[in-house]
C-alpha atoms as a PDB file:
ATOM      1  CA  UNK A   1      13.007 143.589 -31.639  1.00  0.00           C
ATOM      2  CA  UNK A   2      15.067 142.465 -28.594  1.00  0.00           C
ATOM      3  CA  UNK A   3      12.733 139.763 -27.517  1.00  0.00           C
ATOM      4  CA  UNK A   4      12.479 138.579 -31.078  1.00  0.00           C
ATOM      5  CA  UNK A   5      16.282 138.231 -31.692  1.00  0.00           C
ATOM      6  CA  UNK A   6      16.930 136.411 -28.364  1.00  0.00           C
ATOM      7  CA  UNK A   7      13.871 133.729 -29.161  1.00  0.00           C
ATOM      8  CA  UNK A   8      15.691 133.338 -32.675  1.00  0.00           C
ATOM      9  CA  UNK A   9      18.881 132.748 -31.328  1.00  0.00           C
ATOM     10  CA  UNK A  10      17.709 130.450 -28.915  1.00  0.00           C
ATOM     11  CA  UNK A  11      15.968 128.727 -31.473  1.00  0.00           C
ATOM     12  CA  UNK A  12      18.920 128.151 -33.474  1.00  0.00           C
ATOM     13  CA  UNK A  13      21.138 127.177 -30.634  1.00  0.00           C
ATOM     14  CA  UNK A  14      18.664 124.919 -30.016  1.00  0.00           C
ATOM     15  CA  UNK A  15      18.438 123.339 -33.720  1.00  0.00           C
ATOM     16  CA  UNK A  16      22.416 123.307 -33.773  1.00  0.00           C
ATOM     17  CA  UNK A  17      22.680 121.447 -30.379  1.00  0.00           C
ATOM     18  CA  UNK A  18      19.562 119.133 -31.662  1.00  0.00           C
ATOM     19  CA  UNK A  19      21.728 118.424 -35.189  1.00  0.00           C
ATOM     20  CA  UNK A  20      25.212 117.982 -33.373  1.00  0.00           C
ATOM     21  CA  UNK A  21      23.729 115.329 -30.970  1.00  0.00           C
ATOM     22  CA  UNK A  22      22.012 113.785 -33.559  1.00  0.00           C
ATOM     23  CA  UNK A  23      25.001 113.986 -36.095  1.00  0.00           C
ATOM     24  CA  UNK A  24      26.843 112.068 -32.823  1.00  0.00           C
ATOM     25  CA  UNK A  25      24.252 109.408 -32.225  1.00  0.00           C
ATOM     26  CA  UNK A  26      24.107 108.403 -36.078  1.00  0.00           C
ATOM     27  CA  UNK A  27      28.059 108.542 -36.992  1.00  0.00           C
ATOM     28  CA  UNK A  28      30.351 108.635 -33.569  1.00  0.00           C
ATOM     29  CA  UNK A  29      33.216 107.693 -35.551  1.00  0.00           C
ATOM     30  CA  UNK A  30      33.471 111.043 -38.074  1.00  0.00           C
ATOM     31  CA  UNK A  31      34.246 113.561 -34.727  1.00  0.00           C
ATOM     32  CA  UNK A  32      37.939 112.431 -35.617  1.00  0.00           C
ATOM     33  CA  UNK A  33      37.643 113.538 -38.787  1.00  0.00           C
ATOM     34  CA  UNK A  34      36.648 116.962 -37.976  1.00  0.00           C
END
């Protein structure tokens, strides 16, 4: 269960990372907002 855990929370780090630079390329202006 170990090796399952750590692949999922790579995988989610890696969707979160993938969202917040994409969130950045598509609206730079709104990181003052938050």
């Amino acid at each position: 269960s170990g090796k399952t855990q750590l692949a999922h929370t790579l995988c989610v780090s890696t969707q979160v990372r993938f969202h917040l630079s994409l969130q950045n390329l598509l609206a730079p202006s709104r990181e003052s907002e938050m």
